[in-house]
Protein backbone atom coordinates (compact mmCIF):
# COMPACT_ATOMS: atom_id res chain seq x y z
CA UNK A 1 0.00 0.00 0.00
CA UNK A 2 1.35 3.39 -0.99
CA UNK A 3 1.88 6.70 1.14
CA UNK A 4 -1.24 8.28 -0.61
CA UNK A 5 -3.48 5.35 -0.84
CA UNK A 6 -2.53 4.61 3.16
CA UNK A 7 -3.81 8.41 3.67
CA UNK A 8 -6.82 8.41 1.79
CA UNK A 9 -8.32 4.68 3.26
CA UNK A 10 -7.22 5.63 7.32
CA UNK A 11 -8.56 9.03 7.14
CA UNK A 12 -11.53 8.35 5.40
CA UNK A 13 -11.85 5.04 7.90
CA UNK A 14 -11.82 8.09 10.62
CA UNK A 15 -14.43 9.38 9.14
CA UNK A 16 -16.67 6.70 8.64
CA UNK A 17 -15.72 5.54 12.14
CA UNK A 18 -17.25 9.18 13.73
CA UNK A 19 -19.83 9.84 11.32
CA UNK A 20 -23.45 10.83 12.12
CA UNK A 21 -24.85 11.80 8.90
CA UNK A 22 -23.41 8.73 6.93
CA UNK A 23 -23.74 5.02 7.09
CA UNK A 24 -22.70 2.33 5.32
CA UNK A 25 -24.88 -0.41 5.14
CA UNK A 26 -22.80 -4.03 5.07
CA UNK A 27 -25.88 -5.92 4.18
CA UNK A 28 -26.64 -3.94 1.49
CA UNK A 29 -22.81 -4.85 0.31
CA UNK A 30 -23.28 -8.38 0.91
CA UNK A 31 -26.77 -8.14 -1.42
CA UNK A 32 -24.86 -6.15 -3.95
CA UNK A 33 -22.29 -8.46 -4.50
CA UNK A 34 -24.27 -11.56 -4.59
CA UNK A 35 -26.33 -9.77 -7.53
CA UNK A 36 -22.95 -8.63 -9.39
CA UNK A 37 -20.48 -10.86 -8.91
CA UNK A 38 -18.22 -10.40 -11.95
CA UNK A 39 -17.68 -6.60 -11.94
CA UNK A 40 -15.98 -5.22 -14.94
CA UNK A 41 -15.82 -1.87 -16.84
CA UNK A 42 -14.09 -0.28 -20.34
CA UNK A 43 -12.10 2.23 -19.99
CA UNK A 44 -13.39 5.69 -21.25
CA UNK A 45 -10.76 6.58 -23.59
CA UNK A 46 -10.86 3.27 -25.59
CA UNK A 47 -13.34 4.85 -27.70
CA UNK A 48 -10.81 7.67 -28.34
CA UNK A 49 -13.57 10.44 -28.01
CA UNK A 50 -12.69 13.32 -30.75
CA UNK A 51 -9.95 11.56 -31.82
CA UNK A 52 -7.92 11.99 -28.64
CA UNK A 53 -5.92 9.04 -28.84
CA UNK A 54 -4.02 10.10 -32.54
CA UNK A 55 -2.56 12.85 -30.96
CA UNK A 56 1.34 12.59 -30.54
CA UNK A 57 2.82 12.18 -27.21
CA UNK A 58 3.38 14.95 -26.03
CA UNK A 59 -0.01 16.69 -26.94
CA UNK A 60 -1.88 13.65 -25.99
CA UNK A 61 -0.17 14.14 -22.30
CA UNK A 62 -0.46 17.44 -22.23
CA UNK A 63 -4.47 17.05 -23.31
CA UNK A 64 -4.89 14.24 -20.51
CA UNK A 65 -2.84 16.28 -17.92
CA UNK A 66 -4.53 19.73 -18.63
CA UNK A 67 -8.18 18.57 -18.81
CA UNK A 68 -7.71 16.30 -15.64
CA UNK A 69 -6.88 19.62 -13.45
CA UNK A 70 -10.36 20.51 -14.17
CA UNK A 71 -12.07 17.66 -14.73
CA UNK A 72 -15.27 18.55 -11.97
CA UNK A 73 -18.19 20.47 -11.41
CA UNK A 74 -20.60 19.99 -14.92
CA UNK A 75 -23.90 20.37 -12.96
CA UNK A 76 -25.79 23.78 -12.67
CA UNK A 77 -28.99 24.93 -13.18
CA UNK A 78 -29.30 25.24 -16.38
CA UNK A 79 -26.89 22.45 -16.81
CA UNK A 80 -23.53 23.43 -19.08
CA UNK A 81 -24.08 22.54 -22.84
CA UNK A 82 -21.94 22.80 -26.09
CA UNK A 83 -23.68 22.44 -29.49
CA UNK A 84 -21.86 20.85 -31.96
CA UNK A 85 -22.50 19.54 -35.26
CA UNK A 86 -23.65 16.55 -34.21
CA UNK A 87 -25.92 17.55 -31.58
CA UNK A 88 -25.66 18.83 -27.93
CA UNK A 89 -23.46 17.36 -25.22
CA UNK A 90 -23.04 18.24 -21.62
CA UNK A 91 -20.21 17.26 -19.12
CA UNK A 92 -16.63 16.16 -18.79
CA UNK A 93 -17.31 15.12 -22.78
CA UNK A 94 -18.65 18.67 -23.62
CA UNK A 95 -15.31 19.79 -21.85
CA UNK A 96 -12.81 17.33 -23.85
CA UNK A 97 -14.78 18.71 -27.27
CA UNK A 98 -13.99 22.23 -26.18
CA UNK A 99 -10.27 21.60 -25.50
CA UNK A 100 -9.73 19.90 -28.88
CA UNK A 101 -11.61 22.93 -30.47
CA UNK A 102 -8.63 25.07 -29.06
CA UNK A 103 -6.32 22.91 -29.87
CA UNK A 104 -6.99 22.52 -33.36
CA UNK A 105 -7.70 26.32 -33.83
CA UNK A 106 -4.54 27.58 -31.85
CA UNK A 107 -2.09 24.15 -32.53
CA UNK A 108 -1.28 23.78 -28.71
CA UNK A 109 -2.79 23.74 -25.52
CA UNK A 110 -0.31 26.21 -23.89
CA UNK A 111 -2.59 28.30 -21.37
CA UNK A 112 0.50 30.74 -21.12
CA UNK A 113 -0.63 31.79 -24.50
CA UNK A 114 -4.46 31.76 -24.74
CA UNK A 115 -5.94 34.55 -23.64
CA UNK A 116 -8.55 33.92 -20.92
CA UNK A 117 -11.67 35.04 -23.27
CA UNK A 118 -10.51 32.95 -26.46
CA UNK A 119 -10.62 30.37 -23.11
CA UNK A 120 -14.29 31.50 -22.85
CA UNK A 121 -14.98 31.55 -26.22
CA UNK A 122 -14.58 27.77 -26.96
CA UNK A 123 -16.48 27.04 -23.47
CA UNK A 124 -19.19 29.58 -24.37
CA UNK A 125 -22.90 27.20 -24.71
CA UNK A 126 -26.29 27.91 -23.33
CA UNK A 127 -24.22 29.38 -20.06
CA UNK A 128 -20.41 29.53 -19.16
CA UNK A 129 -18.99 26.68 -18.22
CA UNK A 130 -18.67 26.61 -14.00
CA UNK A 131 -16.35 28.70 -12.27
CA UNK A 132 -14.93 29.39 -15.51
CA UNK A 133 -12.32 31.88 -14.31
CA UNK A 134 -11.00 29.39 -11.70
CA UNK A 135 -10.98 26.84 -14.64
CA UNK A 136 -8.60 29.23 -16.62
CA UNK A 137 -6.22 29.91 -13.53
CA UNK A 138 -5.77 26.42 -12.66
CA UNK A 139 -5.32 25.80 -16.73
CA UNK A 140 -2.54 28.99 -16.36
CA UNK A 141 -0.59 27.20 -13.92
CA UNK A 142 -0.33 23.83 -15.16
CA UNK A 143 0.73 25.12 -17.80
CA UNK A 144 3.40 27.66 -16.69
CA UNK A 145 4.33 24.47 -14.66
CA UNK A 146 5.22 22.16 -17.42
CA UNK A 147 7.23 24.76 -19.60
CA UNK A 148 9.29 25.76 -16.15
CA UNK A 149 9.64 22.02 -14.96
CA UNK A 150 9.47 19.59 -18.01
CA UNK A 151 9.79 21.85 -20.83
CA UNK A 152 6.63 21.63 -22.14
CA UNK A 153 6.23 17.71 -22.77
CA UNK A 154 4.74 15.58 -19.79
CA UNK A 155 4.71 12.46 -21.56
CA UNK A 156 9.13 12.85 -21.61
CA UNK A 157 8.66 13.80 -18.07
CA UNK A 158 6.65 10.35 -17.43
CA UNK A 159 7.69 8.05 -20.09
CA UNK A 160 9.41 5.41 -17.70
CA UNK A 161 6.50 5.55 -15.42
CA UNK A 162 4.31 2.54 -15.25
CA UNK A 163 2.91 2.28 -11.62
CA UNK A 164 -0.08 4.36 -9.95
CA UNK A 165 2.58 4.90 -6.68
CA UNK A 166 5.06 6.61 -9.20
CA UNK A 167 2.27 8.74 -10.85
CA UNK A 168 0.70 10.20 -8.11
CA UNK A 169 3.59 11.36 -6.27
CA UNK A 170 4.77 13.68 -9.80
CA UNK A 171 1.40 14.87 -10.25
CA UNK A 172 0.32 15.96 -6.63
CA UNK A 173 4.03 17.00 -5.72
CA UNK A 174 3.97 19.13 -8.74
CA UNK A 175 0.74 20.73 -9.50
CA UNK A 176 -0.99 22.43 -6.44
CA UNK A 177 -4.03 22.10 -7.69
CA UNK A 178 -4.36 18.25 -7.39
CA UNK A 179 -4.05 18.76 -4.01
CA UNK A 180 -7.58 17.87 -2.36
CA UNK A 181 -8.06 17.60 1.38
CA UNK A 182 -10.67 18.50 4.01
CA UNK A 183 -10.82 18.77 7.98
CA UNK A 184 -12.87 16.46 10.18
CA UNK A 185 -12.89 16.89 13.81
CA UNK A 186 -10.03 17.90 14.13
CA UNK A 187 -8.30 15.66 11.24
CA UNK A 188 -6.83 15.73 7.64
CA UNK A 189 -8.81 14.29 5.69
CA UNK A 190 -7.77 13.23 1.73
CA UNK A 191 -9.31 12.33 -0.98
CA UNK A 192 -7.25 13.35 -4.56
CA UNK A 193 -9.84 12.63 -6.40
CA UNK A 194 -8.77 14.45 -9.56
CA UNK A 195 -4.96 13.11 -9.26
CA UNK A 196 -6.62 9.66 -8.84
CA UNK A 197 -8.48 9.59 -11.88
CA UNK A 198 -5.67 11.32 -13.97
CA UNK A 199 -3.27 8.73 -12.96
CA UNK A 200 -5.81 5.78 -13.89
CA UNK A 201 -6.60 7.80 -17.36
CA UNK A 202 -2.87 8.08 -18.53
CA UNK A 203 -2.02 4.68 -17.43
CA UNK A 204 -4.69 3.03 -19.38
CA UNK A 205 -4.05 4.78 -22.08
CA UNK A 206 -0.37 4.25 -22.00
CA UNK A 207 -1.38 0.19 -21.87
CA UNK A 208 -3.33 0.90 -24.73
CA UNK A 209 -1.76 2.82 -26.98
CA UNK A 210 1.84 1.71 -26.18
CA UNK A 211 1.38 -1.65 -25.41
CA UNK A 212 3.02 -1.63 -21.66
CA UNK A 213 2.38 -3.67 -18.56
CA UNK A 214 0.77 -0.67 -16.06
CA UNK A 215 -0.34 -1.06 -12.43
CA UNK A 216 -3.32 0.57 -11.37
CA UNK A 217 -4.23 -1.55 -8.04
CA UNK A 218 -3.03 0.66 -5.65
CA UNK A 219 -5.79 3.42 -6.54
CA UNK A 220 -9.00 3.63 -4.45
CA UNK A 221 -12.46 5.35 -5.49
CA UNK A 222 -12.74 8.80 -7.52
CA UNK A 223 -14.44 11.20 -4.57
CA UNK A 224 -16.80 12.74 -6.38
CA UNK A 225 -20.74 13.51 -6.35
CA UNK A 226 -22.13 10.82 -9.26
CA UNK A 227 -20.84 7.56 -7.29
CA UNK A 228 -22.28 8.25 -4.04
CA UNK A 229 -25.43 9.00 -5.48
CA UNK A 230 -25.58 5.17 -7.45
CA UNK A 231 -24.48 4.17 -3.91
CA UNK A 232 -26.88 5.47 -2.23
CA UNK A 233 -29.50 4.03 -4.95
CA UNK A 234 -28.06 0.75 -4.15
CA UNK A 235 -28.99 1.38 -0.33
CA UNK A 236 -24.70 1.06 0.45
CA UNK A 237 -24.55 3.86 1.90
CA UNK A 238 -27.58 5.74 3.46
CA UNK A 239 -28.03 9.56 5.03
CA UNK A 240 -29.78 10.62 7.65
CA UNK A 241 -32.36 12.72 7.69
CA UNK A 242 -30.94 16.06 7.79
CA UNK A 243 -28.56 15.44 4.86
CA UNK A 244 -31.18 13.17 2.50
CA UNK A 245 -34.15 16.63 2.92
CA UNK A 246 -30.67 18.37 2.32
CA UNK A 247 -29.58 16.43 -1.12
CA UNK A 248 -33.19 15.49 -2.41
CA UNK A 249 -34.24 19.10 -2.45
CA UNK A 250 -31.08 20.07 -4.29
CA UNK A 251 -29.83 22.48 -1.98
CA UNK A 252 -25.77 23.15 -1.68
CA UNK A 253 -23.99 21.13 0.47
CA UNK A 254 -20.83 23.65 1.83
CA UNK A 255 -17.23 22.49 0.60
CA UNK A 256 -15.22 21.07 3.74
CA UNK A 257 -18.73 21.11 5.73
CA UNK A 258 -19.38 17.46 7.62
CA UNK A 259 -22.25 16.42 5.30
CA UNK A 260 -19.72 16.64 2.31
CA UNK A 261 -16.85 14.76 4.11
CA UNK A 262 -19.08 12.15 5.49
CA UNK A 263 -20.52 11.49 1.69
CA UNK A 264 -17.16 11.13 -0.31
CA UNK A 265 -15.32 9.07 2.50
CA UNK A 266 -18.17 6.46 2.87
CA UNK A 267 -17.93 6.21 -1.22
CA UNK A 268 -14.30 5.33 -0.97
CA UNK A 269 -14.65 3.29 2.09
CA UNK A 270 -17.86 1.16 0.49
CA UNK A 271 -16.41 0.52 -2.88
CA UNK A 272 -12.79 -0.59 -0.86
CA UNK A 273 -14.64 -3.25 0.87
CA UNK A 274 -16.19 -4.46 -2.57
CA UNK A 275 -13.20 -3.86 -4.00
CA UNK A 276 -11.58 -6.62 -1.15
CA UNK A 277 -14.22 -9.17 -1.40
CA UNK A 278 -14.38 -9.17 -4.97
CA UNK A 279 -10.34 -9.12 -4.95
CA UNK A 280 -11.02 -6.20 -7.61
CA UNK A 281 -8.81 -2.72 -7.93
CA UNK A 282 -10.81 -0.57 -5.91
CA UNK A 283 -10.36 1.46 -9.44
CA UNK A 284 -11.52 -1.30 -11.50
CA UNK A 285 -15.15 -1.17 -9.12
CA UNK A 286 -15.15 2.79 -9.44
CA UNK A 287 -15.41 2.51 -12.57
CA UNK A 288 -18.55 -0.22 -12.65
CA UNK A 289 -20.41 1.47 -10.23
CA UNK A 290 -20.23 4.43 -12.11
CA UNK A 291 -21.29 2.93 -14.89
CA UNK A 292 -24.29 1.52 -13.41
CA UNK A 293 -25.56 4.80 -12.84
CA UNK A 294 -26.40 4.78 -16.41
CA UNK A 295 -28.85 1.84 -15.48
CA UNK A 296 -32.36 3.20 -15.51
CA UNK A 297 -34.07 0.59 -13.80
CA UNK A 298 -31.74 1.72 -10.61
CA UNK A 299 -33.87 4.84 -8.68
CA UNK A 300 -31.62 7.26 -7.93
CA UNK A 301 -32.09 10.07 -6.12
CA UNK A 302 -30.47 13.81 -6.48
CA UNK A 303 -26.52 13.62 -6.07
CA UNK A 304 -25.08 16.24 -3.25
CA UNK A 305 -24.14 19.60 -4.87
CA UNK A 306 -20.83 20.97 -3.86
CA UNK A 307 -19.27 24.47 -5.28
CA UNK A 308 -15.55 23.06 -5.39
CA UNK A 309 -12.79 22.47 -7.71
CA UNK A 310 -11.96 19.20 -6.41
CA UNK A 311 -14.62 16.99 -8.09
């Protein structure tokens, strides 16, 4: 077990251990597991959306890197769209559409060099993309990052880099912005949700593309609002009734507030004891769980909406 993945499982453990709004329920596990017992998923980038996957290297790396450091928040009321020419989409596909638009029109995705409203420009649909300006700084600095650190090429930078463990540690010791902890009672609590799914992105990619032996079984769950709600529609995990009259009725759950940190540790917490039983990456369930969110005959019930960077 790695230094990160050893900090995200005890303090969210702490969590779980102390919480009042949160439960996990173990039966509901047990029932879930009996009715899926062969959990698998596809990888999202095997269908190389927009073309992603012909880039070269170093754009490709640079795509994956820069659109990862903002790869959160699509929900609002109305909800972020892009029209293209074949129809509307919303979400973290609407956002990978956008980025190739700028990089085809400018021929790099060097934030050091786009202005912030040819930024807005490409992002412009029915509304602004959310918190669009912090979108753009945290776009800035990655960028201004890799031309000061790894001249402008994170796939050189990476290139010998096969394991989750290794991963991590370059992208959360070197861009701030993957950085994503809260304070419980007193405790640190982390999560990385972003870095977590960045690092599982490029390294199935890389086993794809390049034909490598990568390790992604040290990664837990992606913290973030979509799986709790499928676990919650599952009956895993279950709120109390302050938080449910707070969540059904759609009202904002504060970043760093107990309800929020109760909600994202129980998701990584549930799907690592699924993940254990099943003797599954915790990465590998993630992923299936979030896909069976697209399952209609599952009722599901309004995910927790948090203003926050981090997911």
């Amino acid at each position: 077990m790695n230094n990160y993945q050893k900090q995200i499982l005890s303090s969210c453990q702490f969590v779980c251990d102390n919480a009042t709004h949160v439960k996990i329920d173990e039966q509901a596990i047990k029932d879930f597991i009996t009715n899926h017992p062969h959990l698998s998923s596809s990888h999202w980038l095997s269908s190389n959306p927009y073309g992603l996957t012909d880039l070269n290297n170093r754009d490709l790396y640079n795509f994956l890197l820069l659109n990862g450091s903002i790869c959160c928040l699509f929900w609002g009321d109305p909800k972020w769209t892009l029209t293209t020419a074949s129809g509307s989409i919303d979400g973290a596909f609407a956002q990978i559409y956008g980025l190739m638009e700028i990089y085809k029109a400018k021929g790099h995705l060097d934030f050091t060099q786009i202005t912030f409203s040819e930024y807005q420009k490409f992002m412009r649909g029915n509304v602004d993309i959310p918190m669009l300006e912090e979108r753009y700084q945290i776009l800035h600095n990655v960028s201004a990052t890799l031309n000061t650190k790894m001249q402008g090429n994170f796939y050189d930078f990476i290139k010998d880099v096969t394991t989750d463990t290794e991963l991590m540690e370059i992208i959360i010791s070197n861009f701030p912005s993957f950085q994503d902890t809260r304070e419980y009672q007193g405790h640190t609590i982390h999560f990385y949700k972003l870095a977590e799914l960045l690092t599982s992105d490029i390294l199935h990619i890389r086993a794809l593309k390049e034909n490598i032996a990568t390790d992604c079984t040290h990664l837990t769950a992606c913290a973030d609002y979509k799986i709790p709600q499928v676990l919650r529609g599952l009956g895993i995990i279950t709120y109390d009734e302050e938080l449910a009259h707070l969540v059904d009725n759609r009202m904002l759950i504060p970043e760093n507030s107990p309800y929020e940190v109760e909600i994202r540790a129980s998701e990584i917490i549930a799907i690592q004891k699924i993940s254990e039983i099943l003797n599954l990456p915790a990465i590998t369930v993630n992923d299936a769980v979030w896909l069976l969110g697209q399952d209609k005959s599952i009722k599901l019930k309004p995910y927790h909406l948090t203003k926050t960077m981090s997911y």
